[in-house]
C-alpha atoms as a PDB file:
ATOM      1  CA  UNK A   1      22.317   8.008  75.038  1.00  0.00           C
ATOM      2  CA  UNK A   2      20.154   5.554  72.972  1.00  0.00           C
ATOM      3  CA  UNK A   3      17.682   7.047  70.065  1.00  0.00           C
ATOM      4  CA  UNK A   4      14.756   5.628  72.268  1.00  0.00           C
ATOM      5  CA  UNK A   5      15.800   7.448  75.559  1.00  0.00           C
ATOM      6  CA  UNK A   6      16.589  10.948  73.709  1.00  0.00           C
ATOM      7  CA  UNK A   7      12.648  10.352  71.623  1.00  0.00           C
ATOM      8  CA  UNK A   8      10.911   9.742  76.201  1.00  0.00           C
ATOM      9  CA  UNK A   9      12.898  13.169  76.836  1.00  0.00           C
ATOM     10  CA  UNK A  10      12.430  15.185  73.625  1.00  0.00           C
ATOM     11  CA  UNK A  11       9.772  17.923  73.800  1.00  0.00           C
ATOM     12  CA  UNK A  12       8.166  19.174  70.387  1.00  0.00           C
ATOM     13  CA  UNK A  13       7.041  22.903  70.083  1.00  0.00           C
ATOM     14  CA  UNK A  14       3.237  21.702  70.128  1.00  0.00           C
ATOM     15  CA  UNK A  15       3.811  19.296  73.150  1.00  0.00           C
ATOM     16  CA  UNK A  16       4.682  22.553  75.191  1.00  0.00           C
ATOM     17  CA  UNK A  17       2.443  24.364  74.239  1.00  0.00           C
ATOM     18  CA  UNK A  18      -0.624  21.832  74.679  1.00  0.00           C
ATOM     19  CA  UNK A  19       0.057  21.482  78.434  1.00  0.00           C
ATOM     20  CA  UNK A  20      -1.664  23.193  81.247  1.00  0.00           C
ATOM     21  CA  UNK A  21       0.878  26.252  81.616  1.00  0.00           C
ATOM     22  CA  UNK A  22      -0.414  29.959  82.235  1.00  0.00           C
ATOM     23  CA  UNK A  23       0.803  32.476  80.006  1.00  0.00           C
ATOM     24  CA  UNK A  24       1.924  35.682  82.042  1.00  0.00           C
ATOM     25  CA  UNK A  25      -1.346  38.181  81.653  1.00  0.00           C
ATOM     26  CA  UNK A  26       0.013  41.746  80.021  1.00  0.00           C
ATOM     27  CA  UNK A  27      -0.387  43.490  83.101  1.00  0.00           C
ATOM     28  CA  UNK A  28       2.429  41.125  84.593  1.00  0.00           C
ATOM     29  CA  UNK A  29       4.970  41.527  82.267  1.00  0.00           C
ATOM     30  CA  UNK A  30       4.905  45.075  83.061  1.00  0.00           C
ATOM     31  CA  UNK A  31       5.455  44.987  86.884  1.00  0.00           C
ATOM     32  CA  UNK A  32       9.108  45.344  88.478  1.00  0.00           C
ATOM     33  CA  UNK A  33       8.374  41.635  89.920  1.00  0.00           C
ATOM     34  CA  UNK A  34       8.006  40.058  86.308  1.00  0.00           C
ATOM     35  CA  UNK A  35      10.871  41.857  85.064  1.00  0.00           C
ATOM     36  CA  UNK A  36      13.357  40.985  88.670  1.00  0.00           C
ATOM     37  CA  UNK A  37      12.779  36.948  87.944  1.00  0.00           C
ATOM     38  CA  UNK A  38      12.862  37.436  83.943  1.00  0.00           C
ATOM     39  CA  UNK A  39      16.293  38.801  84.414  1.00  0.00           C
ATOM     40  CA  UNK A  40      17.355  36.107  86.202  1.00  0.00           C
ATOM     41  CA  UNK A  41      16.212  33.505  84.771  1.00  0.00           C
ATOM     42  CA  UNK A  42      16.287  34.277  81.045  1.00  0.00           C
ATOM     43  CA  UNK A  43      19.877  32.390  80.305  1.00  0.00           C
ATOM     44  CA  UNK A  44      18.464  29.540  82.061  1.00  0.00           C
ATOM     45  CA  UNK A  45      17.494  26.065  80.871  1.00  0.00           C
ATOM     46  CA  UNK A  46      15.149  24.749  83.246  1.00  0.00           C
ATOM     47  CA  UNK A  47      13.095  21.337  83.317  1.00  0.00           C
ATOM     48  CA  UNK A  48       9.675  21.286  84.801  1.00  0.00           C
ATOM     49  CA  UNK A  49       8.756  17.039  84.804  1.00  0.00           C
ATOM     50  CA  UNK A  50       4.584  17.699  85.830  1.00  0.00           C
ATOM     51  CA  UNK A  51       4.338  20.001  83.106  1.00  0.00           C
ATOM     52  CA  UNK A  52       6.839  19.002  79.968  1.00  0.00           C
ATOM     53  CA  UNK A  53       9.609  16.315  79.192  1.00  0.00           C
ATOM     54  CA  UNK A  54      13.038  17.749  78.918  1.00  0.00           C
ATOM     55  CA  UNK A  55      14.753  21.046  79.220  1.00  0.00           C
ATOM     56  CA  UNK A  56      13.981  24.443  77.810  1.00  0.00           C
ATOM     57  CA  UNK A  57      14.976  28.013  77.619  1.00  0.00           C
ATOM     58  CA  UNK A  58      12.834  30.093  80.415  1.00  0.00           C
ATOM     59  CA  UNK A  59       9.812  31.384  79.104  1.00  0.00           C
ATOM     60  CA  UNK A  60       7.323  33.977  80.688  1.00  0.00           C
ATOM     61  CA  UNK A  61       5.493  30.855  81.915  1.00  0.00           C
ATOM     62  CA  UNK A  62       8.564  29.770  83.986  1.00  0.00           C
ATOM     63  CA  UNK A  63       8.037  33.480  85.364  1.00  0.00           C
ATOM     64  CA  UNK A  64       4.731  33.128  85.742  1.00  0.00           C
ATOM     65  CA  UNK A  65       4.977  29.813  88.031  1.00  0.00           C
ATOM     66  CA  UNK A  66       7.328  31.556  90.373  1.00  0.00           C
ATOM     67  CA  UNK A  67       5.549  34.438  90.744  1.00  0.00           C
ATOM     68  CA  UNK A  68       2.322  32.491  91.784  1.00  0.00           C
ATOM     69  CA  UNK A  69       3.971  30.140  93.637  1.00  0.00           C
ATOM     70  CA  UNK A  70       5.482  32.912  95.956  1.00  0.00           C
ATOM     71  CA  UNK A  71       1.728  34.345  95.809  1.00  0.00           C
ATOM     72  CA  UNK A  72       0.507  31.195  97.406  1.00  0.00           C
ATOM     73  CA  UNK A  73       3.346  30.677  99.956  1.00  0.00           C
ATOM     74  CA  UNK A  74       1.896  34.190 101.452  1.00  0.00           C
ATOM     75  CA  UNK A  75      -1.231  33.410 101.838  1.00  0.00           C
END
């Protein structure tokens, strides 16, 4: 892969952390919900374009996307 390609896809610490990306609030990482997807997903690396460039580890965000989005597909 060319230098060029690998600097479009490379995500810096900073970059990740500017974007528009909930944290999980306290009371969330404490429910049996939180703690069902975090097990799941923890070993994964997972790419999320509208957000950041690249892959990453799973954070509590990644958590924190599913858990909303199943939120909104009951309402």
């Amino acid at each position: 892969m060319s230098e060029a390609k690998m600097d479009a896809i490379r995500l810096t610490h900073d970059e990740f952390l500017s974007r528009a990306w909930p944290d999980p609030t306290p009371e969330m990482l404490e429910t049996p919900e939180f703690n069902a997807v975090w097990d799941c997903i923890k070993k994964w690396d997972i790419n999320v374009p509208d957000v950041y460039r690249g892959y990453c580890g799973a954070t509590g965000n990644h958590v924190r996307a599913i858990l909303d989005a199943l939120a909104a597909g009951k309402r």
